[in-house]
PDB file of N, CA and C in Angstrom:
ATOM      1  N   UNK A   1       3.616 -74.964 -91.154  1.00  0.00           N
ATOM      2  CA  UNK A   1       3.930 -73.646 -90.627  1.00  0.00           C
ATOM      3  C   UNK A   1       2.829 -73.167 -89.697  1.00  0.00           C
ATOM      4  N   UNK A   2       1.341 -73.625 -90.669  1.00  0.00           N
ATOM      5  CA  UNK A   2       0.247 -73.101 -88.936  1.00  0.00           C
ATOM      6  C   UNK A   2       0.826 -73.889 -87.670  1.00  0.00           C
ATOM      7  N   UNK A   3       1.005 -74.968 -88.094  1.00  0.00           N
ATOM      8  CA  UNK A   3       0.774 -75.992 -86.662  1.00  0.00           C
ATOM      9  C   UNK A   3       1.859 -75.478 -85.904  1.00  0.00           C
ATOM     10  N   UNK A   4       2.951 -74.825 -86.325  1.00  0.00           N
ATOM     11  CA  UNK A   4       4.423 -74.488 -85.825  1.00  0.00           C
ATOM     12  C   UNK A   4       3.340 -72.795 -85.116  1.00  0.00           C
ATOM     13  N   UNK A   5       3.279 -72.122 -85.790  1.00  0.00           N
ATOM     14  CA  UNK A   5       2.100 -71.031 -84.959  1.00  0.00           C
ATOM     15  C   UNK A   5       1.620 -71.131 -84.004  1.00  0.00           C
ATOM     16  N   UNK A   6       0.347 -71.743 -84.255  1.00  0.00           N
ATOM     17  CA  UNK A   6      -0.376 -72.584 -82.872  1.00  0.00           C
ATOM     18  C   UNK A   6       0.353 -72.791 -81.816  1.00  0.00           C
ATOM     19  N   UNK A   7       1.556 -73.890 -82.245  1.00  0.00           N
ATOM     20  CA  UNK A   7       2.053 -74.146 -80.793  1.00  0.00           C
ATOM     21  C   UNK A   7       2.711 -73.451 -80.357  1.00  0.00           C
ATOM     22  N   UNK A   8       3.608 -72.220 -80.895  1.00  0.00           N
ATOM     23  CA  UNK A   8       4.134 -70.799 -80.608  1.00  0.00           C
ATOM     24  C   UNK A   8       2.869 -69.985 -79.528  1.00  0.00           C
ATOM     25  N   UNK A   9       1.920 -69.749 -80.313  1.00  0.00           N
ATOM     26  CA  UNK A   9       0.470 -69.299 -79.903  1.00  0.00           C
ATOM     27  C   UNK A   9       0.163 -69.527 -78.460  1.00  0.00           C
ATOM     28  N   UNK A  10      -0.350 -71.428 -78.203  1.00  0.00           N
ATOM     29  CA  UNK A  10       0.166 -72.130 -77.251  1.00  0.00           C
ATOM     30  C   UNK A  10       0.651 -71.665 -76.123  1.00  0.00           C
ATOM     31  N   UNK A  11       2.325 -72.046 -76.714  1.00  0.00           N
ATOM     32  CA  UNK A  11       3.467 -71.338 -75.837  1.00  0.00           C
ATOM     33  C   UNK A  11       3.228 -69.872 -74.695  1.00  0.00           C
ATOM     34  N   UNK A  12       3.043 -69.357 -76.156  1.00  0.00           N
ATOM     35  CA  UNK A  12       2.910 -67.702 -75.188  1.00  0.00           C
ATOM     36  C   UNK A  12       1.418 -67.602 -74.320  1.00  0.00           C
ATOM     37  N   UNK A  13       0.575 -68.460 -74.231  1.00  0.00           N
ATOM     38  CA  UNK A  13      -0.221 -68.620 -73.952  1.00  0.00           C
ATOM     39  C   UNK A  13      -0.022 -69.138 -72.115  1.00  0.00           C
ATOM     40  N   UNK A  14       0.586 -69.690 -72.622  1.00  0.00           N
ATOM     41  CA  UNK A  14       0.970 -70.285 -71.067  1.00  0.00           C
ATOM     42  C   UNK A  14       2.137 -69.897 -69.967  1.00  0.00           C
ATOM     43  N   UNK A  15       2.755 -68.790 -71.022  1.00  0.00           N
ATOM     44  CA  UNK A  15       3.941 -68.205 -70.592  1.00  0.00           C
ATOM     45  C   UNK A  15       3.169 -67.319 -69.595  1.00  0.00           C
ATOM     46  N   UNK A  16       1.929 -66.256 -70.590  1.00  0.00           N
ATOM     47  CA  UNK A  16       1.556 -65.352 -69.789  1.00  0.00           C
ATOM     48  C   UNK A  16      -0.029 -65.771 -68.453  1.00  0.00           C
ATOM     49  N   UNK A  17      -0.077 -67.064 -68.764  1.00  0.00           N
ATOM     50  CA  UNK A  17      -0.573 -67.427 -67.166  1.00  0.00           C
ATOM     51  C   UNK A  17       0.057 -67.743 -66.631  1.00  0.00           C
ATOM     52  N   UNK A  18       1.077 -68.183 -66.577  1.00  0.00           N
ATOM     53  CA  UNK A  18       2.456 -68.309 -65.494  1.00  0.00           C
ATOM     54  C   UNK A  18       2.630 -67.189 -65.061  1.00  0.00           C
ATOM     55  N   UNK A  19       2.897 -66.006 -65.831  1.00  0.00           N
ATOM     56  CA  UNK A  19       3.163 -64.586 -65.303  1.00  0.00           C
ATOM     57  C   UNK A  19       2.377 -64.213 -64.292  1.00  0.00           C
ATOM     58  N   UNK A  20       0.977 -64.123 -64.713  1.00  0.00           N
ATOM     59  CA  UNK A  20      -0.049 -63.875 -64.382  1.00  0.00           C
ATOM     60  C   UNK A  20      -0.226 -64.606 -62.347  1.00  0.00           C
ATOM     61  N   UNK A  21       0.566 -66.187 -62.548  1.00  0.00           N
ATOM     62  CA  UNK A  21       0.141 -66.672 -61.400  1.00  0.00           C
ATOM     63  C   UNK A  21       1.244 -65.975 -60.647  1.00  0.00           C
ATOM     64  N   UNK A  22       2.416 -66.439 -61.484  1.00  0.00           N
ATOM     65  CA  UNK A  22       3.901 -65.649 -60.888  1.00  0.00           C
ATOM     66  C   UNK A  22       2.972 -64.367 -59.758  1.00  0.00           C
ATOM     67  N   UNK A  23       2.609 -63.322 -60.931  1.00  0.00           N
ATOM     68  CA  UNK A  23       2.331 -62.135 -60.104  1.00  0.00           C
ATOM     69  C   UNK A  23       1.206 -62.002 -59.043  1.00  0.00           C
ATOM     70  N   UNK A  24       0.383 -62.879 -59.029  1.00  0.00           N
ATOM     71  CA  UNK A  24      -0.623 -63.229 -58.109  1.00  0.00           C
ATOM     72  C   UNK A  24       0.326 -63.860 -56.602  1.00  0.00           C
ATOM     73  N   UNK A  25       1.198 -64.428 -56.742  1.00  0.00           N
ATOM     74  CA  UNK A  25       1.731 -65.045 -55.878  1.00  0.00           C
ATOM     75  C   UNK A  25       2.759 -64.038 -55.039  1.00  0.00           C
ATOM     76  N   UNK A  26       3.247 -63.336 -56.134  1.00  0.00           N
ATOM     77  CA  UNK A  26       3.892 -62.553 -55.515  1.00  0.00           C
ATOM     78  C   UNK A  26       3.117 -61.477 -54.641  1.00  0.00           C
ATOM     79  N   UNK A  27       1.933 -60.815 -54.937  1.00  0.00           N
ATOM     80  CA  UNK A  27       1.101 -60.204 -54.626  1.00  0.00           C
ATOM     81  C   UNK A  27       0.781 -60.660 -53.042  1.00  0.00           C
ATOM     82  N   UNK A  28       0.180 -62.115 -53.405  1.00  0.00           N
ATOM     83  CA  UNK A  28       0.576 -62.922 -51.855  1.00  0.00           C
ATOM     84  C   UNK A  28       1.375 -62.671 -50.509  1.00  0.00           C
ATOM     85  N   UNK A  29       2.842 -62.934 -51.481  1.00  0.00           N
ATOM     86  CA  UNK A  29       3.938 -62.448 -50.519  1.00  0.00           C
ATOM     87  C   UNK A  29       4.179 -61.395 -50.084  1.00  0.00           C
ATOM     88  N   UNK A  30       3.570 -60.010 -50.619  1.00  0.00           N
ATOM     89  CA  UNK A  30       3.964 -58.881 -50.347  1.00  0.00           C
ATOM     90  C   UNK A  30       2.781 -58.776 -49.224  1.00  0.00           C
ATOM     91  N   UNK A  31       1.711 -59.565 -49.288  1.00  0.00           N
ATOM     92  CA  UNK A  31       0.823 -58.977 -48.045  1.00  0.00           C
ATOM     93  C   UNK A  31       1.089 -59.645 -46.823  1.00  0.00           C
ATOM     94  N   UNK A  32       1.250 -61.356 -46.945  1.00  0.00           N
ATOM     95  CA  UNK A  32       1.957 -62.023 -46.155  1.00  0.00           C
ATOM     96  C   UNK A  32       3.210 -61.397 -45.217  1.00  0.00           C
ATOM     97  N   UNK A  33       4.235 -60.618 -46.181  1.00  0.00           N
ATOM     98  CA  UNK A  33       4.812 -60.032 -45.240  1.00  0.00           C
ATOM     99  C   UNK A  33       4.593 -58.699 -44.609  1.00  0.00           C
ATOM    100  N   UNK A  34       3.476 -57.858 -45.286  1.00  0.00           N
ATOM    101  CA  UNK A  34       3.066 -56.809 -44.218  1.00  0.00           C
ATOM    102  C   UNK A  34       2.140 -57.617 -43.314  1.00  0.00           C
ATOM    103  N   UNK A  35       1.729 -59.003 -43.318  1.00  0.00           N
ATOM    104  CA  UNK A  35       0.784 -59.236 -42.192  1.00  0.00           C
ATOM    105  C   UNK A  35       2.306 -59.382 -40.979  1.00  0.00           C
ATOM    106  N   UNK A  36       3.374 -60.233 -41.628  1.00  0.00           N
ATOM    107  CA  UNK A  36       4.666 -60.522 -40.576  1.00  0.00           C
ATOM    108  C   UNK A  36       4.959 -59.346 -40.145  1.00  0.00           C
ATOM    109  N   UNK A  37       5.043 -58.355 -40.499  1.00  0.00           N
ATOM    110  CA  UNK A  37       5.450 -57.494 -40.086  1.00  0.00           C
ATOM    111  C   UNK A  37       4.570 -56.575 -38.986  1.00  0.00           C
ATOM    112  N   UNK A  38       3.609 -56.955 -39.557  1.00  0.00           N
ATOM    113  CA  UNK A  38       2.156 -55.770 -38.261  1.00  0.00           C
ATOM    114  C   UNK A  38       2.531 -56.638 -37.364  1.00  0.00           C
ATOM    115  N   UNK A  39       2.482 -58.149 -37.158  1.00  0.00           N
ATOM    116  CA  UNK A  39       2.813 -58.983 -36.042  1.00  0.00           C
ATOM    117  C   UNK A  39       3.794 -58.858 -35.269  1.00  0.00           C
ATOM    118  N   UNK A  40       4.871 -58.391 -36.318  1.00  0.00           N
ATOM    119  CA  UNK A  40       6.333 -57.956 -35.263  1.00  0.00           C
ATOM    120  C   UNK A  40       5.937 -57.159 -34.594  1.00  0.00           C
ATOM    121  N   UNK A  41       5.221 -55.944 -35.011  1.00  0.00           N
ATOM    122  CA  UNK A  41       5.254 -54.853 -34.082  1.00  0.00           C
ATOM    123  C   UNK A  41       4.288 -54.623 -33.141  1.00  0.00           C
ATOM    124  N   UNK A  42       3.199 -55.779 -33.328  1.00  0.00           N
ATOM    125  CA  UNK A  42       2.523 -56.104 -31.938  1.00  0.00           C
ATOM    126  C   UNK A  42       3.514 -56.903 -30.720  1.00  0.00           C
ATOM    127  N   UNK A  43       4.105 -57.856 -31.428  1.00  0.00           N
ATOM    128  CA  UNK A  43       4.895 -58.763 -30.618  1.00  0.00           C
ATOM    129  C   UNK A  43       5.810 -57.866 -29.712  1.00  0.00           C
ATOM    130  N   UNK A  44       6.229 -57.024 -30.396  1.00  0.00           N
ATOM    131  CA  UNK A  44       7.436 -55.696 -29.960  1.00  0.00           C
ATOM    132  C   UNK A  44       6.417 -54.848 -28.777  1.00  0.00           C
ATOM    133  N   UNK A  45       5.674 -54.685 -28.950  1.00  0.00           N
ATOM    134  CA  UNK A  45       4.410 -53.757 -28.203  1.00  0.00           C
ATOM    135  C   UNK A  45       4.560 -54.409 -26.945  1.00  0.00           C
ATOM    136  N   UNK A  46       3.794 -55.587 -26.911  1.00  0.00           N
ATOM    137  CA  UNK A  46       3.823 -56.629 -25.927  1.00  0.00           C
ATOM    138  C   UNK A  46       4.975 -56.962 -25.377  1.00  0.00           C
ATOM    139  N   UNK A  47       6.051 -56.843 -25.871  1.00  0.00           N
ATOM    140  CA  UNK A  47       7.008 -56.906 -25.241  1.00  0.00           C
ATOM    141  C   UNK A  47       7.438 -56.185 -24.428  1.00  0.00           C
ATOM    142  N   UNK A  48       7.260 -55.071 -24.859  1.00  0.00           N
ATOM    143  CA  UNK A  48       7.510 -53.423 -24.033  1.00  0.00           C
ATOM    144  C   UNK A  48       6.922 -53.947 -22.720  1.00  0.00           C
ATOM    145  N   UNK A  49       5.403 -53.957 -22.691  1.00  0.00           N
ATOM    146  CA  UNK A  49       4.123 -54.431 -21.847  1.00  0.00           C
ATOM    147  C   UNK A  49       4.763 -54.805 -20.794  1.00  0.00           C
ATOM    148  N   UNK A  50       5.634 -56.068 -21.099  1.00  0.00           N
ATOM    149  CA  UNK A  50       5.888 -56.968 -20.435  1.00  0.00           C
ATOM    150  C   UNK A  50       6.832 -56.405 -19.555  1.00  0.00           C
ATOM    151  N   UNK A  51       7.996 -55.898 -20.236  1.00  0.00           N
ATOM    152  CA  UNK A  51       8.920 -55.368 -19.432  1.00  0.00           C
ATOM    153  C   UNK A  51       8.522 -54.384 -18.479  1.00  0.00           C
ATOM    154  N   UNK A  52       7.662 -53.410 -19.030  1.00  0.00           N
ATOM    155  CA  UNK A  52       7.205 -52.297 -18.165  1.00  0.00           C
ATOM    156  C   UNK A  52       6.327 -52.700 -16.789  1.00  0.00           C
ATOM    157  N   UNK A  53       5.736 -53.745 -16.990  1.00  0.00           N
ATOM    158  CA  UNK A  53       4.970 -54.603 -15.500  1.00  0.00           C
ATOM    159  C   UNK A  53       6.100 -55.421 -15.215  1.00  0.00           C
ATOM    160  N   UNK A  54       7.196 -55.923 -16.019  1.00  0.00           N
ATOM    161  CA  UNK A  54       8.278 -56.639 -14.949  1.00  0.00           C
ATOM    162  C   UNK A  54       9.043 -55.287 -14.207  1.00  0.00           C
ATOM    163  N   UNK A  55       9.423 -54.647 -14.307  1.00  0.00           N
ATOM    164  CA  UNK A  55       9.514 -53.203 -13.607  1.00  0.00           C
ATOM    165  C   UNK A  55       8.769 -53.080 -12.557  1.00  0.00           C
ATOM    166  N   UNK A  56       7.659 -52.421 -12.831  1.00  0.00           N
ATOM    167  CA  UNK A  56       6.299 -52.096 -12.015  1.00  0.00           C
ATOM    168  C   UNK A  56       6.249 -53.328 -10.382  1.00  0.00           C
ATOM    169  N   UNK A  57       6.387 -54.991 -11.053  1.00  0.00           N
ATOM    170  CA  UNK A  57       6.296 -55.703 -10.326  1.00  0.00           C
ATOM    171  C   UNK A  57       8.112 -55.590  -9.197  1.00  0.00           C
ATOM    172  N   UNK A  58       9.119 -55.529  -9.578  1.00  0.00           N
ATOM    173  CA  UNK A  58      10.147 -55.347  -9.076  1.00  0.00           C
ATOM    174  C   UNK A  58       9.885 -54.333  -8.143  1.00  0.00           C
ATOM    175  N   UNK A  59       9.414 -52.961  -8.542  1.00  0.00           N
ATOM    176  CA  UNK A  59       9.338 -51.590  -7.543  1.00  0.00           C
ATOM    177  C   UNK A  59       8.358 -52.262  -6.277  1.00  0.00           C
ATOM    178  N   UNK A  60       7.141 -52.922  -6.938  1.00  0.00           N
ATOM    179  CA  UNK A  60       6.290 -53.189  -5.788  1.00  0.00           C
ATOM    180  C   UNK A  60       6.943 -54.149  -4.900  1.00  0.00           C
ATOM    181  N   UNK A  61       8.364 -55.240  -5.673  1.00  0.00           N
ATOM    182  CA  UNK A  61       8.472 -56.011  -4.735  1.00  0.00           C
ATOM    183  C   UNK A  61       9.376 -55.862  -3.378  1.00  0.00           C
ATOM    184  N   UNK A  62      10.419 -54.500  -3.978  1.00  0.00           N
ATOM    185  CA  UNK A  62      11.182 -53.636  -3.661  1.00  0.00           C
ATOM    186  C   UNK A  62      10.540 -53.052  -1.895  1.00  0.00           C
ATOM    187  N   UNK A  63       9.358 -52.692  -2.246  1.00  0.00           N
ATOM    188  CA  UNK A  63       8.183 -52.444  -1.307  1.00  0.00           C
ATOM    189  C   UNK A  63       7.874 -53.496  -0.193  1.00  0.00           C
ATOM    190  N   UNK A  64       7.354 -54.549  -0.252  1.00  0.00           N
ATOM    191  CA  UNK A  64       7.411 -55.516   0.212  1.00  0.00           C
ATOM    192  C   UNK A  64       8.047 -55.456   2.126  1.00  0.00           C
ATOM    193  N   UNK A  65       9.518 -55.587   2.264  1.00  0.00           N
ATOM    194  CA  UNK A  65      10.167 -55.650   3.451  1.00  0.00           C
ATOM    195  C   UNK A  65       9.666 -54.432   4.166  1.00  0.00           C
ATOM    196  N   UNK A  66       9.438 -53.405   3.502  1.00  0.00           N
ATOM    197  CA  UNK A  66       8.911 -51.889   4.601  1.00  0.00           C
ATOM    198  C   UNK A  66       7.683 -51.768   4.517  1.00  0.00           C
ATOM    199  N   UNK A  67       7.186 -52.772   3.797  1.00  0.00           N
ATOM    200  CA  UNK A  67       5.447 -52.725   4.403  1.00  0.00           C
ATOM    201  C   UNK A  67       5.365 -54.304   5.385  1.00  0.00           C
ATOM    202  N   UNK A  68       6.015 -54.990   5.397  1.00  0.00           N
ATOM    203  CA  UNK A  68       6.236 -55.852   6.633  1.00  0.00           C
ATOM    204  C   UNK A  68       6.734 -55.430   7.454  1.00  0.00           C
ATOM    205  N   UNK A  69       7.525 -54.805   7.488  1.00  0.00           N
ATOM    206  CA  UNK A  69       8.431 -53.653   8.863  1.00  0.00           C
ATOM    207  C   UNK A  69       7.291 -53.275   9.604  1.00  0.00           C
ATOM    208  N   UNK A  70       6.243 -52.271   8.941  1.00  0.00           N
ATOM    209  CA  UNK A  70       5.207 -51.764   9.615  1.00  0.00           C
ATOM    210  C   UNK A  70       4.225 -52.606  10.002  1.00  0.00           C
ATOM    211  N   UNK A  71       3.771 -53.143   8.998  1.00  0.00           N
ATOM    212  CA  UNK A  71       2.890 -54.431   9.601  1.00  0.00           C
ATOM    213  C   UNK A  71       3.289 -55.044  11.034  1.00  0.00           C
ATOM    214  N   UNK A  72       4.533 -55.178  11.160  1.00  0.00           N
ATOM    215  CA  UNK A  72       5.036 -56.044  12.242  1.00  0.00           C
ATOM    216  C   UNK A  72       5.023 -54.885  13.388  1.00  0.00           C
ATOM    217  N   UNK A  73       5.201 -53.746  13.133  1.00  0.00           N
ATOM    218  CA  UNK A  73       4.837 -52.770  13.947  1.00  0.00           C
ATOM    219  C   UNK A  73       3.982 -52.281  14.738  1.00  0.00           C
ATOM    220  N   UNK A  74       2.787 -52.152  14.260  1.00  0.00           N
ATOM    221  CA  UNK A  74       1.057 -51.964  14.092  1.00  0.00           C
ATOM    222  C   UNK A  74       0.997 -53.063  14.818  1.00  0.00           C
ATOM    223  N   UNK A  75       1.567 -54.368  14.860  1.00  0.00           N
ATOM    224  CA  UNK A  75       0.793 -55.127  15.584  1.00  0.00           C
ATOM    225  C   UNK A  75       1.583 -55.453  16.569  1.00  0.00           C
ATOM    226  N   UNK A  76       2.716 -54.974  17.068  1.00  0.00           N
ATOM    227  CA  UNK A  76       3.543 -54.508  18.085  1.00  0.00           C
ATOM    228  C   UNK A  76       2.733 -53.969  19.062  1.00  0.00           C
ATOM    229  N   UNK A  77       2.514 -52.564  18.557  1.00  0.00           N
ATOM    230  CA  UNK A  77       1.686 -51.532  18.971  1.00  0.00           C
ATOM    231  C   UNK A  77       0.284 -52.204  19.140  1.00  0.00           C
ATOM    232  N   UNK A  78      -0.477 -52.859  18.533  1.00  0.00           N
ATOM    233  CA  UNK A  78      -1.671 -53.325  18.959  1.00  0.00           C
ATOM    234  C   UNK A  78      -1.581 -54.339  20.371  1.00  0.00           C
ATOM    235  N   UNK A  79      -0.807 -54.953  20.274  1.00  0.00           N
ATOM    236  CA  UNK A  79      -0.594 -56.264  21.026  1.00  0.00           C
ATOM    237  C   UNK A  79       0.077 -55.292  22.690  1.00  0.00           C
ATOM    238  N   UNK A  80       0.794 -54.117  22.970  1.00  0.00           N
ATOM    239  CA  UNK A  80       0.655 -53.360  23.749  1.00  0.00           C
ATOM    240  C   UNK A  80      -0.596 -52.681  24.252  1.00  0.00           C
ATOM    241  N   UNK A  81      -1.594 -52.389  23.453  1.00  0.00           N
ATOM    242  CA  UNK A  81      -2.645 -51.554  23.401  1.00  0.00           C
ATOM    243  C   UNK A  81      -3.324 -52.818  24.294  1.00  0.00           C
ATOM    244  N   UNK A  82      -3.469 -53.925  23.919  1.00  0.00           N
ATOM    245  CA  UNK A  82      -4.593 -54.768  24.102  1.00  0.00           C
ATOM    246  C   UNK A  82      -3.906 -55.074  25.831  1.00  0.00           C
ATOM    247  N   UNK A  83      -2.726 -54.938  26.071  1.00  0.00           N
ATOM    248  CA  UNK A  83      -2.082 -55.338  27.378  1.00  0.00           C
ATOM    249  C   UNK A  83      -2.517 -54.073  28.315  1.00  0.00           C
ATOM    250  N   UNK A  84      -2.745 -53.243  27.902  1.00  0.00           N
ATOM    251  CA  UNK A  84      -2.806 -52.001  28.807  1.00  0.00           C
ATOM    252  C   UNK A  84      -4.472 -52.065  28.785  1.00  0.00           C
TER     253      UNK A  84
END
């Protein structure tokens, strides 16, 4: 009947370091996924970033033909200047 104890004893013995790791692990996972998650919302940040300079770059490129217009102008006008 001891020896039947003991290994009862034992038993619960190992039940509650299992628990113990169980809950350590889980502990793990719960930070693991607030680290996934701070990452999403950098990734999301940066993303914004991105879009907002793909914008930015479109308006400037938008720009582009009417600052060659003038360019080509100016040196219209220069290339007269230098004839006179």
């Amino acid at each position: 009947m001891s020896q039947l104890a003991d290994e009862v004893s034992q038993l619960a013995d190992k039940v509650s370091q299992l628990a113990d790791e169980v809950s350590q692990l889980a502990d793990k996972v719960s930070q693991l996924a607030d680290e996934v998650s701070q990452l999403a919302d950098e990734v999301s940040q940066l993303a914004d970033k991105v879009s907002q300079l793909a914008d930015e770059a479109l308006q400037l490129a938008d720009k582009v033909p009417q600052l060659a217009d003038e360019v080509h102008q100016l040196a219209i006008r220069s290339t007269y200047q230098l004839i006179e």
